[in-house]
Every structure is written in C-alpha cells, then in structure tokens.
N, C-alpha and C. Protein backbone atom coordinates (compact mmCIF):
# COMPACT_ATOMS: atom_id res chain seq x y z
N UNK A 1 -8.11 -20.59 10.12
CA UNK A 1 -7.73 -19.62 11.12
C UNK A 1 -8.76 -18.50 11.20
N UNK A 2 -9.26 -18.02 10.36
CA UNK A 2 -10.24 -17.01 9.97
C UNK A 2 -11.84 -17.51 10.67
N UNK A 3 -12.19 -18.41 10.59
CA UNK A 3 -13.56 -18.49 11.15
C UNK A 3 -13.42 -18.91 12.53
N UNK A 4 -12.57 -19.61 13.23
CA UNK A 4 -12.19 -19.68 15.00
C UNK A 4 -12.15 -18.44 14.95
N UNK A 5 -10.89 -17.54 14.83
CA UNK A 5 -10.97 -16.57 15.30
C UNK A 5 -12.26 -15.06 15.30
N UNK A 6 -13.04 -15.52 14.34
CA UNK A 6 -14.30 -14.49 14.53
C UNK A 6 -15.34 -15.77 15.44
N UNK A 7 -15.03 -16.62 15.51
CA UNK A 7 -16.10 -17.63 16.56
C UNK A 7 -15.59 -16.77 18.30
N UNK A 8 -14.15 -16.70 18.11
CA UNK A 8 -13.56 -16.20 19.41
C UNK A 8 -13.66 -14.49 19.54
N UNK A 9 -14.43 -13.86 18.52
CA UNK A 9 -14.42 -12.59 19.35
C UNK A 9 -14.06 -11.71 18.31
N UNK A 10 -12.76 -11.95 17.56
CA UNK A 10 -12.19 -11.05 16.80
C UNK A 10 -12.65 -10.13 15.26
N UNK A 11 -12.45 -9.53 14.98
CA UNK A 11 -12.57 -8.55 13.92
C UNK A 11 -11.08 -9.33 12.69
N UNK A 12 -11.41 -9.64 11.44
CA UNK A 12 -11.06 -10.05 10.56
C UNK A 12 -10.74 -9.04 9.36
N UNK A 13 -9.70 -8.34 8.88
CA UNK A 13 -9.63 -7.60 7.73
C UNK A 13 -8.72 -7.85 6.84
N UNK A 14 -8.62 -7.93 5.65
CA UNK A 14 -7.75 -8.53 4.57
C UNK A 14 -7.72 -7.54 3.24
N UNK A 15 -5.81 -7.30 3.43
CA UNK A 15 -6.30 -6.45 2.33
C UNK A 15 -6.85 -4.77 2.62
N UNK A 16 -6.34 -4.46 3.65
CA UNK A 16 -6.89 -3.65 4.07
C UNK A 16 -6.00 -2.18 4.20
N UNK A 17 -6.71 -0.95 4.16
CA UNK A 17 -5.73 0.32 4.50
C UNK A 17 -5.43 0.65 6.27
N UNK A 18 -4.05 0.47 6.08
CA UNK A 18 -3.37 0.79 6.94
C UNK A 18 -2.21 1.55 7.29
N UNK A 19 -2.17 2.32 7.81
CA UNK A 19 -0.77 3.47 8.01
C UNK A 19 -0.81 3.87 6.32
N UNK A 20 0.62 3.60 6.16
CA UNK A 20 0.95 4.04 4.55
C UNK A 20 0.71 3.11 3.57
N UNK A 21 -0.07 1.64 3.84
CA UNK A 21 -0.08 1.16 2.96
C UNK A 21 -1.44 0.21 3.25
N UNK A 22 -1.09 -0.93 2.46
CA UNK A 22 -2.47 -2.28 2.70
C UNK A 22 -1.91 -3.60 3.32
N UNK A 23 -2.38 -3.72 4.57
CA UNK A 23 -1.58 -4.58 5.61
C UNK A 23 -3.15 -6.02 4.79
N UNK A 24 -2.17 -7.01 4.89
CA UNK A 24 -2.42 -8.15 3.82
C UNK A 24 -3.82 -8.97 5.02
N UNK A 25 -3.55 -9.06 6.12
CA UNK A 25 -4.56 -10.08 7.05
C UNK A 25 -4.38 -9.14 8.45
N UNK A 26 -5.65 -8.67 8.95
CA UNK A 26 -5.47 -7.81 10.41
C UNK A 26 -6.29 -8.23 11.19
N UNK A 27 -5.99 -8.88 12.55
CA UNK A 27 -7.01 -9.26 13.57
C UNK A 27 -6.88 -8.69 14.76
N UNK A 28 -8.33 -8.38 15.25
CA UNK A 28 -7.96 -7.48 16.53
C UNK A 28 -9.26 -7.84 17.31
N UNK A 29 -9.57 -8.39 18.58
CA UNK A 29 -10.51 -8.33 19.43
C UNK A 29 -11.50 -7.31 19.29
N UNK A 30 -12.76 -7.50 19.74
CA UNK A 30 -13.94 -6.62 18.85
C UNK A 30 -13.80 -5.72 20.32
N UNK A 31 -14.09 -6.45 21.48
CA UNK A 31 -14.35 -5.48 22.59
C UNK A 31 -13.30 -5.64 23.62
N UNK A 32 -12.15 -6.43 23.47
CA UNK A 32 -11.37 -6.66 24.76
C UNK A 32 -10.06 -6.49 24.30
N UNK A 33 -9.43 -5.04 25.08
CA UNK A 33 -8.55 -4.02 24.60
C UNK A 33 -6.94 -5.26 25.09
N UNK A 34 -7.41 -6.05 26.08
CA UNK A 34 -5.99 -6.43 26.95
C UNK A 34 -5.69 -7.93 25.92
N UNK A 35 -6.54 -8.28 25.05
CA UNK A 35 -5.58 -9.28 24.24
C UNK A 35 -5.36 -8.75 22.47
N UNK A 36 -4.08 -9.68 22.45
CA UNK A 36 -3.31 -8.76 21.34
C UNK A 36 -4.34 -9.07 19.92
N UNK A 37 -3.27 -7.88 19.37
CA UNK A 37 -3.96 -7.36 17.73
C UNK A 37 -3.19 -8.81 16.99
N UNK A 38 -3.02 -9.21 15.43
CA UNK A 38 -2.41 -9.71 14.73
C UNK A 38 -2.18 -9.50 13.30
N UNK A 39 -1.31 -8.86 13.03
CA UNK A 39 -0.87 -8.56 11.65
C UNK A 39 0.02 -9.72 11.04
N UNK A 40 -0.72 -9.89 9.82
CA UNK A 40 0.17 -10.93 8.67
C UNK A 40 0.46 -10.05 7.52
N UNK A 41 2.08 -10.20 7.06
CA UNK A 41 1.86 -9.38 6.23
C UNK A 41 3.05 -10.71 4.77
N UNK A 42 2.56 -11.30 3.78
CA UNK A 42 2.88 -12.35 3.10
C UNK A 42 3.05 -11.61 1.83
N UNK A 43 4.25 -12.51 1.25
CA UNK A 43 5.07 -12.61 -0.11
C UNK A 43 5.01 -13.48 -0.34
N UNK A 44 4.25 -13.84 -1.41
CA UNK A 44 3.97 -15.39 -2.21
C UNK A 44 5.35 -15.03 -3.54
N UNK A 45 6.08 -15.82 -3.80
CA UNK A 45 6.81 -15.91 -5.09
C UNK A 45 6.53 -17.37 -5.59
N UNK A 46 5.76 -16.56 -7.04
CA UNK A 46 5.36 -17.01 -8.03
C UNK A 46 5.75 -17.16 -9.42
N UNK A 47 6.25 -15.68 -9.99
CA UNK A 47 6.89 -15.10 -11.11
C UNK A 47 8.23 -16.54 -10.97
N UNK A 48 8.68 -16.65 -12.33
CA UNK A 48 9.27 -17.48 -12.61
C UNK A 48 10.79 -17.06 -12.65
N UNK A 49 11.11 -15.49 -12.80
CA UNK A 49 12.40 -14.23 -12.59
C UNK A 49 12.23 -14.34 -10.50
N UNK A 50 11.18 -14.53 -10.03
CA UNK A 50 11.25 -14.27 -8.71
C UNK A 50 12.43 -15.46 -7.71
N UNK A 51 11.05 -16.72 -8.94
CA UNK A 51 11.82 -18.01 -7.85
C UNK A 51 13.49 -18.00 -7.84
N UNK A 52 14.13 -17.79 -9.35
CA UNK A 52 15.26 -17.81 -9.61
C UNK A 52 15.70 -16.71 -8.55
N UNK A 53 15.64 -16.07 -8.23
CA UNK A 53 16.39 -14.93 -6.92
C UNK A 53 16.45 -15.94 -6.18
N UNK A 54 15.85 -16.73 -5.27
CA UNK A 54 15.70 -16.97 -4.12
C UNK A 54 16.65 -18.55 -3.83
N UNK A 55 17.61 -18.61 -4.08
CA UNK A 55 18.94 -19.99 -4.05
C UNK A 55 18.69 -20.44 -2.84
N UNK A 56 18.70 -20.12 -1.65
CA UNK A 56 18.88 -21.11 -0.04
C UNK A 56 17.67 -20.25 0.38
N UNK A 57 17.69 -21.20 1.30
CA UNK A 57 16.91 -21.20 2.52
C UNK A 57 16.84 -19.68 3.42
N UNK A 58 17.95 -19.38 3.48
CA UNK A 58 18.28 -17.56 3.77
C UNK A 58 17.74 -16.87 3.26
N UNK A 59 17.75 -17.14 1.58
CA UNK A 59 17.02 -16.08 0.96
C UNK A 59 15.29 -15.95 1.03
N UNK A 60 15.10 -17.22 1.31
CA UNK A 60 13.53 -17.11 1.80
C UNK A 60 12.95 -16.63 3.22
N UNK A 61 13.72 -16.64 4.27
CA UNK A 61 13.67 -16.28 5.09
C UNK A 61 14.34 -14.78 5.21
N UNK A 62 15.19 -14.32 4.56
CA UNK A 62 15.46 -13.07 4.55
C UNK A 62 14.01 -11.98 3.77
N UNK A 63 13.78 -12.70 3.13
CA UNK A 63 11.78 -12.44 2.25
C UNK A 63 10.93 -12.04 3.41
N UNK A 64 11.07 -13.10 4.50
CA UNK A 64 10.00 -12.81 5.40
C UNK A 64 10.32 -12.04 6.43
N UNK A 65 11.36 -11.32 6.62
CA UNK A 65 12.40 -10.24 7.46
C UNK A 65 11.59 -8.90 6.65
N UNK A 66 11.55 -9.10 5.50
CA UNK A 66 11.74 -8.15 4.94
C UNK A 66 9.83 -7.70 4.75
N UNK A 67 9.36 -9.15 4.95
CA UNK A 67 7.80 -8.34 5.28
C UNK A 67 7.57 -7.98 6.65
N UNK A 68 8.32 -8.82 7.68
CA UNK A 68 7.98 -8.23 8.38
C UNK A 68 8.28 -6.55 8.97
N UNK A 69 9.50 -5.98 8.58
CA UNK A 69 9.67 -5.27 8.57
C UNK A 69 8.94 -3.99 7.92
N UNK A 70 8.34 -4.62 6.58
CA UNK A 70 6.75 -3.75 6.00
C UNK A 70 5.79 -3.54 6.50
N UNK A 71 5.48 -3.99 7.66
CA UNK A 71 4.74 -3.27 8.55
C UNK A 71 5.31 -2.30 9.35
N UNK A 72 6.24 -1.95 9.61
CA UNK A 72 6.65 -1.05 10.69
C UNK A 72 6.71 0.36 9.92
N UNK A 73 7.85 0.00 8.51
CA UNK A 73 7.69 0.72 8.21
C UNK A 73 6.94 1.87 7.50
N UNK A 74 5.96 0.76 6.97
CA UNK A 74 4.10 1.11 6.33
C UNK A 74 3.31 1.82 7.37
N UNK A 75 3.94 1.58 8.99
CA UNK A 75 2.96 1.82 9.71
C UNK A 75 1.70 1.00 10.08
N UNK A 76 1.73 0.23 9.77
CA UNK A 76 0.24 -0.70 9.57
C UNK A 76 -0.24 -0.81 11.17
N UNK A 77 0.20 -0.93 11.86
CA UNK A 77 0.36 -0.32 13.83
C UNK A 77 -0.88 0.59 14.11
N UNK A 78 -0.77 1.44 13.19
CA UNK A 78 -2.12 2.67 13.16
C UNK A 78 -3.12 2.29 13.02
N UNK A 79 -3.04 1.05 12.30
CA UNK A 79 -5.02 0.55 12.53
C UNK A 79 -5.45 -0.06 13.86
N UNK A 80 -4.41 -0.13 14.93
CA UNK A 80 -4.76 -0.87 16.20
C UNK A 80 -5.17 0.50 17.06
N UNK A 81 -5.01 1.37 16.63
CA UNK A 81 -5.62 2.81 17.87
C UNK A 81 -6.60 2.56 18.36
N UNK A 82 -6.91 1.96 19.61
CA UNK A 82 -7.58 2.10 20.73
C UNK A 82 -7.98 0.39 20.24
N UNK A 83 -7.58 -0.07 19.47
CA UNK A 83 -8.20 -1.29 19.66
C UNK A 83 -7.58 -2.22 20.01
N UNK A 84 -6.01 -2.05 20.71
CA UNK A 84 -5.72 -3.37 21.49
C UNK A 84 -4.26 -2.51 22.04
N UNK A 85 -3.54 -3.21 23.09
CA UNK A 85 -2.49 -2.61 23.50
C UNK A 85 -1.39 -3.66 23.16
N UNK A 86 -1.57 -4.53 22.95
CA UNK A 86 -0.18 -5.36 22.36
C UNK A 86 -0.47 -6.16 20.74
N UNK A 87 0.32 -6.39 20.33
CA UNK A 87 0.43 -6.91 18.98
C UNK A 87 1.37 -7.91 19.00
N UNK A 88 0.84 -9.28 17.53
CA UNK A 88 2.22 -10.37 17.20
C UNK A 88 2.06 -9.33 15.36
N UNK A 89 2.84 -9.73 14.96
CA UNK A 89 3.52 -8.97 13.73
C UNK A 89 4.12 -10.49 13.17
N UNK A 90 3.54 -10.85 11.81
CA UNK A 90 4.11 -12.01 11.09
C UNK A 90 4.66 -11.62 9.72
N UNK A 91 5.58 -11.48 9.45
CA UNK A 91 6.29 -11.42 7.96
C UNK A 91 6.37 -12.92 7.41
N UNK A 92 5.29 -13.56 6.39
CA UNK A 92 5.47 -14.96 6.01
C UNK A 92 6.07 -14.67 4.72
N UNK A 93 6.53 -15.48 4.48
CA UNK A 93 7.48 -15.48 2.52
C UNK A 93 7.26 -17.11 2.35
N UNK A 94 6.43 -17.16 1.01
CA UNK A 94 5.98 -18.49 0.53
C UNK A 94 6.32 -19.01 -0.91
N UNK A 95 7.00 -19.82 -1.17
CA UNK A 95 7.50 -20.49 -2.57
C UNK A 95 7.14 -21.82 -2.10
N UNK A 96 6.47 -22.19 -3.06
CA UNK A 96 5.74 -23.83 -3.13
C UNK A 96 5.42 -24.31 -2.12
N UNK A 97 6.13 -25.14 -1.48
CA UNK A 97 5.46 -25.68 -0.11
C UNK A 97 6.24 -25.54 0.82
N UNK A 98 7.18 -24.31 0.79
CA UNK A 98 8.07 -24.29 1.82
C UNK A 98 7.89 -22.61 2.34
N UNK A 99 7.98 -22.73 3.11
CA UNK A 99 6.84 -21.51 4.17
C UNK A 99 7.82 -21.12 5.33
N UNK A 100 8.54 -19.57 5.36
CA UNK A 100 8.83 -19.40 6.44
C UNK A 100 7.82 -18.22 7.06
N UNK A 101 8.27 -17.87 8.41
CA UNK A 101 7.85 -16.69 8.90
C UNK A 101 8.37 -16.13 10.02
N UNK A 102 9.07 -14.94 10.08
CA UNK A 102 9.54 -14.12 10.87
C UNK A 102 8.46 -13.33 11.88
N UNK A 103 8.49 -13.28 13.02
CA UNK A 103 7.71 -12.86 14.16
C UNK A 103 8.41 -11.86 15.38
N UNK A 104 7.17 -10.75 15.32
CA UNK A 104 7.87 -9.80 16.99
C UNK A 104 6.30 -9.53 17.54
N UNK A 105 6.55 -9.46 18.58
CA UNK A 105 5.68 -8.84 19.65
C UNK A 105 5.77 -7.49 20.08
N UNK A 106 4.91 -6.42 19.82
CA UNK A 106 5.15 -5.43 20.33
C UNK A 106 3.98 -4.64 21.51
N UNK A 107 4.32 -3.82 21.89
CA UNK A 107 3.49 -2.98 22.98
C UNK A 107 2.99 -1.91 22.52
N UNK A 108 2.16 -1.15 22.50
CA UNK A 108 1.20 -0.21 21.58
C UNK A 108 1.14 1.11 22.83
C-alpha cells in the first residue's frame, strides 16, 4: 500500500506527531488539496493477558471502534491543515490472522 501510494502522489508518515498524540500511518496528497487525507490508526494484540480479554468477535471489533475513535479524540485531524479537505479515518484491531476495521469519512 505504501509504495503505490507515493508512486500516486501522496506523502507517507508513520508513527508520527499528531494533535495530542502519534497517529500510527498518515497519507495525504503532496499537491492536490480536493482528494482525501488517510489516517490508520492499529492495535495489534499480542501480550498473552491481552488475547485472553478479547472472547468474540465483538470484542475485536469493539478494539477497532475504539482506535478509531483515537484519532478524534488525539486530534490527529490537525496534521491535515491545509493539506486536504476530506479524510477516511481507519481504526484496525489485529489478533493473529483475524483483522477487523472500523471506518468514517469526514470533511475538514
């Protein structure tokens, strides 16, 4: 995903400071304000106390609610100033090979 999208134009940051915190994967068009930004923001559970929390399918997907929601409230939004007017926002939550991810679109 990372090398198309800098083949297509975009700016790549990982790990990076944003709003109140460090937004995990940030992509944003280098010069063209009218297509959207993309924030990933991922919970890998690993810890062996972690997996045991997580019983159904809900609870992994309630994981990725809950990142996605870490951007809003981190602010992580603030690194798009002037550099794009719409955004997708991904909260992924990952245990072994089962992968969800919660998604919004917003307007800047």
């Amino acid at each position: 995903m990372i090398i198309p999208a800098k083949e297509l134009g975009y700016n790549v940051e990982g790990n990076i400071e944003a709003g109140r915190g460090r937004a995990d994967l940030i992509l944003h068009h280098k010069s063209d304000q009218n297509l959207h930004g993309i924030i990933l923001e991922f919970k890998t559970i690993t810890t062996p106390s972690a997996v045991e929390k997580i019983k159904t399918d809900d609870d992994l997907q309630q994981l990725a609610t809950t990142a996605l929601h870490q951007i809003g409230n981190l602010d992580y939004l603030a690194r798009f100033q002037g550099k794009c007017r719409k955004a997708f926002l991904f909260g992924v939550a990952v245990l072994k090979k089962f992968v969800y991810v919660a998604g919004n679109e917003v307007t800047l």
